[in-house]
Protein backbone atom coordinates (compact mmCIF):
# COMPACT_ATOMS: atom_id res chain seq x y z
CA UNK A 1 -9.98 -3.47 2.35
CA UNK A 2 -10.99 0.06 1.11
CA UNK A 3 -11.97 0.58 -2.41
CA UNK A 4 -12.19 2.78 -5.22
CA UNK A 5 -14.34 2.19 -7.89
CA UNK A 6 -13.95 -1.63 -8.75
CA UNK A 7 -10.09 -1.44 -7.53
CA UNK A 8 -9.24 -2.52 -4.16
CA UNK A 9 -6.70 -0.50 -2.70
CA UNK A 10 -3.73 -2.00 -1.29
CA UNK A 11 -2.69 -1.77 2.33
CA UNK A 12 -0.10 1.29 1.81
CA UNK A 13 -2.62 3.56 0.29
CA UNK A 14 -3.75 3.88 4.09
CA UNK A 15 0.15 4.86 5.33
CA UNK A 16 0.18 8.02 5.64
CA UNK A 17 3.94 8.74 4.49
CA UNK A 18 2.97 6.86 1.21
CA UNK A 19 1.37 10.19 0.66
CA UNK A 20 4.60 12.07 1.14
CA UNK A 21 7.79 11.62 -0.83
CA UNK A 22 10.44 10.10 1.37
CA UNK A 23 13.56 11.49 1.52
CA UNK A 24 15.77 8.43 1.91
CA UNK A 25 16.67 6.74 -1.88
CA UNK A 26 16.08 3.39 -1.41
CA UNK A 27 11.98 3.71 0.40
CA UNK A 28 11.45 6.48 -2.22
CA UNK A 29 12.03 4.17 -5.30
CA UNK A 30 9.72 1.42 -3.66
CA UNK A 31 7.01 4.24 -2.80
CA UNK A 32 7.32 5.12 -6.51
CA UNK A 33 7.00 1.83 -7.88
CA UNK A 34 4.24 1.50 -5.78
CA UNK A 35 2.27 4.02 -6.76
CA UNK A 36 3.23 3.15 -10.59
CA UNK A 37 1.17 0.01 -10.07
CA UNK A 38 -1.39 1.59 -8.80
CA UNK A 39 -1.78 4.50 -11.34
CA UNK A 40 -1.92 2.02 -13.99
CA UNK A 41 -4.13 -0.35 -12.12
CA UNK A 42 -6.50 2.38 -11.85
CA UNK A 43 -7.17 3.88 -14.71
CA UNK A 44 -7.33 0.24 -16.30
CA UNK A 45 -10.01 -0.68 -14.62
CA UNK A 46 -11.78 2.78 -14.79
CA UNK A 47 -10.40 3.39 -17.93
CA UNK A 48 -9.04 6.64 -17.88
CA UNK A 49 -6.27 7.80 -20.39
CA UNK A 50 -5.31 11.05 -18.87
CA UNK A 51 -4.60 12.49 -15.84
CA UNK A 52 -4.33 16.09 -15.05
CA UNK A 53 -2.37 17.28 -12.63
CA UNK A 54 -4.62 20.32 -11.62
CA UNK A 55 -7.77 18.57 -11.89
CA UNK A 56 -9.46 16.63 -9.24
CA UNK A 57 -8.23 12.78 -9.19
CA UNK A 58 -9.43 10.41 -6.63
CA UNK A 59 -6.09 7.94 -6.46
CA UNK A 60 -4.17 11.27 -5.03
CA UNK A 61 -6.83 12.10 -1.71
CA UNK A 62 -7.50 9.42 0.74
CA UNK A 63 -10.09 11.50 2.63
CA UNK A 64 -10.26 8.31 5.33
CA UNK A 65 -6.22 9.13 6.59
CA UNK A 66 -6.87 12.96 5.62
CA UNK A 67 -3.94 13.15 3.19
CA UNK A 68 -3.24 14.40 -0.29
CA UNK A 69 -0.46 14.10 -2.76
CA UNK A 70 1.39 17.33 -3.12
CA UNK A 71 1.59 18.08 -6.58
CA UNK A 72 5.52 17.36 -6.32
CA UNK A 73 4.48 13.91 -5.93
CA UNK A 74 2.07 13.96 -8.23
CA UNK A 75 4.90 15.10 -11.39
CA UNK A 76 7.11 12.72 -9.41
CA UNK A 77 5.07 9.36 -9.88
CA UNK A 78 3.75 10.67 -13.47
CA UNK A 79 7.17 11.37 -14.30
CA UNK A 80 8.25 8.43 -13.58
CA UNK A 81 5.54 6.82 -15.53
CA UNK A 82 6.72 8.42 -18.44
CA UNK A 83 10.49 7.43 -18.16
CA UNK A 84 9.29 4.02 -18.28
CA UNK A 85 7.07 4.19 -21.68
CA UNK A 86 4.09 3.80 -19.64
CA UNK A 87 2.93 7.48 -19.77
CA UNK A 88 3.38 10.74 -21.95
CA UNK A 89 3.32 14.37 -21.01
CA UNK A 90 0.60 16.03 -23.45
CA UNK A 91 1.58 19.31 -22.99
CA UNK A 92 5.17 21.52 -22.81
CA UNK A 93 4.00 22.51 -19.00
CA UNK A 94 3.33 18.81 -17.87
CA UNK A 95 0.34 19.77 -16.57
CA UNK A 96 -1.98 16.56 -18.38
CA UNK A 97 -0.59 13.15 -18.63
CA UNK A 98 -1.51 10.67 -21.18
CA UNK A 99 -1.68 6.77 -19.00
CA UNK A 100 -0.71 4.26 -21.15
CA UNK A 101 -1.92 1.42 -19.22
CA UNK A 102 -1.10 -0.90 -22.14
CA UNK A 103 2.02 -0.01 -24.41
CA UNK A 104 1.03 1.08 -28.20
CA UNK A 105 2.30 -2.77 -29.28
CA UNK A 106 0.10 -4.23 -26.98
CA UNK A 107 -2.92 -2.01 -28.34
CA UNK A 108 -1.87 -2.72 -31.34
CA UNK A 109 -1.60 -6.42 -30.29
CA UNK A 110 -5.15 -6.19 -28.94
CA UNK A 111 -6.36 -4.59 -32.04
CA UNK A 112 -5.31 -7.69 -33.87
CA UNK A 113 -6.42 -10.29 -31.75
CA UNK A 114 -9.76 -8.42 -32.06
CA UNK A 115 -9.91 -8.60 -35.82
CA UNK A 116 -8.90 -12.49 -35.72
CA UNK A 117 -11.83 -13.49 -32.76
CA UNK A 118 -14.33 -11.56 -34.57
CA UNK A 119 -13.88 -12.40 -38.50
CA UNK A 120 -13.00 -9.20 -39.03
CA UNK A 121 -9.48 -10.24 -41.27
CA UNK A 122 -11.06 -8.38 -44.84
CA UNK A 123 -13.70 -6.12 -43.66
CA UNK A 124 -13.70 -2.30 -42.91
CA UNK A 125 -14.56 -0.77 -39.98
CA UNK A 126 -14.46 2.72 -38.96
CA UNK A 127 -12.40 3.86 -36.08
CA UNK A 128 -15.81 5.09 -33.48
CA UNK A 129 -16.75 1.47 -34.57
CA UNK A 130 -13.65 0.27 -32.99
CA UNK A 131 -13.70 2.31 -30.24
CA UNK A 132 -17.43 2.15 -29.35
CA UNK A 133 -19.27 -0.38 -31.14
CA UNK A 134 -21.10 -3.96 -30.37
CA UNK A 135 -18.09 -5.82 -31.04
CA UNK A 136 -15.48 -3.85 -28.63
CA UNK A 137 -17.77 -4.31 -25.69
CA UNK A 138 -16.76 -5.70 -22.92
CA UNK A 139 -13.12 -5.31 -24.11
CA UNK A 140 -10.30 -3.00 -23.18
CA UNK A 141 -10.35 -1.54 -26.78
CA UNK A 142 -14.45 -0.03 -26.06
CA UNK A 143 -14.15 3.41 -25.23
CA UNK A 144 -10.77 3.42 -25.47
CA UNK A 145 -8.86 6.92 -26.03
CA UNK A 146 -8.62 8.55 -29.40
CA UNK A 147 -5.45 9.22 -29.72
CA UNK A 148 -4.12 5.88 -28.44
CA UNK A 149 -5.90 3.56 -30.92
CA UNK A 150 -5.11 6.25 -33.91
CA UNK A 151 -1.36 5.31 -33.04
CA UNK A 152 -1.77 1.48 -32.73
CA UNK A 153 -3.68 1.39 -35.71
CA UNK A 154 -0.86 3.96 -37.13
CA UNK A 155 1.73 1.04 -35.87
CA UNK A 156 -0.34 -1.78 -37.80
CA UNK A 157 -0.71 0.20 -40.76
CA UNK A 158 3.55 0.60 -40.84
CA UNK A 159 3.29 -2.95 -40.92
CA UNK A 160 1.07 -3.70 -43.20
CA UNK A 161 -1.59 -5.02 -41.64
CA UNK A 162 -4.58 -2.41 -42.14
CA UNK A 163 -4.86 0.49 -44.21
CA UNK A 164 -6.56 3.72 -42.72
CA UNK A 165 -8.41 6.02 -44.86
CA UNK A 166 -9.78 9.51 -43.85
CA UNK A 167 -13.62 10.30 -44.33
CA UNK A 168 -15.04 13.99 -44.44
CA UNK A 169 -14.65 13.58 -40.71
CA UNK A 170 -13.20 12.00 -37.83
CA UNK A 171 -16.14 10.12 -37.10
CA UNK A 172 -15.92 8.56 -40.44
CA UNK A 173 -12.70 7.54 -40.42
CA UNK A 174 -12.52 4.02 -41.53
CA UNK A 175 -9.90 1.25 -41.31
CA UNK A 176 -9.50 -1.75 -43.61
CA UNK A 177 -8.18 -5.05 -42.17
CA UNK A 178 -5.67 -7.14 -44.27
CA UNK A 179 -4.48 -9.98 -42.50
């Protein structure tokens, strides 16, 4: 089984009119679902928050079958990330894509259940320590995109379970847990 990175590919990734949207309704929705799962599989496990669409990205080549996605295919399976809450266009041209590979609930989730394991319930943290520091590692939330854990921790805040305060800058940020 081919791989990519520490994904292993499934079997269609080597069909070559996987690579092409079909015409006919019913094998086009089960390509697209197909390559949903896959998207989000991927950039789990590599963890990669955006996609752009002009930019090189190795899910969309499979140099062993010598095919590409078109870039019609590309907006297609993106798009179709985004109708589902899994994805959102970052731009008015949809040319970047942000992956949301978890929902902003389940970050937010994740945030929580992060605070809990590590006795973190009445401390302050800032939001790099969060995102990059000894605690995160080896967790989804370590090196985790910006702008995704600013809105789970937005979401928490609503709720009353953190309160974020801004520093002189963003890498000061800090958060205070309250749960």
């Amino acid at each position: 089984m081919q791989k990519l990175g520490d994904l292993k590919l499934p079997h269609f990734f080597n069909y070559p009119p996987y690579f092409t949207l079909q015409p006919v309704r019913d094998t086009r929705e089960k390509q697209v679902q197909l390559w949903k799962e896959l998207i989000l599989d991927y950039c789990r496990t590599q963890k990669i928050f955006v996609i752009g669409l002009e930019e090189d990205f190795p899910l969309f080549t499979n140099s062993v079958i010598e095919r590409s996605l078109s870039h019609e295919a590309r907006v297609a399976f993106l798009s179709a990330l985004v109708s589902d809450g899994r994805a959102e266009w970052m731009d008015k041209g949809h040319r970047k894509c942000l992956i949301l590979w978890h929902r902003i609930q389940e970050w937010a989730d994740l945030i929580l259940r992060f605070v809990k394991e590590n006795g973190l319930e009445d401390s302050v943290m800032t939001v790099e320590e969060i995102r990059s520091g000894t605690e995160s590692r080896g967790t989804d939330l370590h090196g985790m995109d910006r702008t995704v854990l600013m809105r789970a921790l937005k979401q928490l805040e609503n709720k009353g379970k953190l309160a974020i305060f801004k520093g002189t800058s963003a890498d000061d940020e800090g958060v205070k847990f309250s749960l």
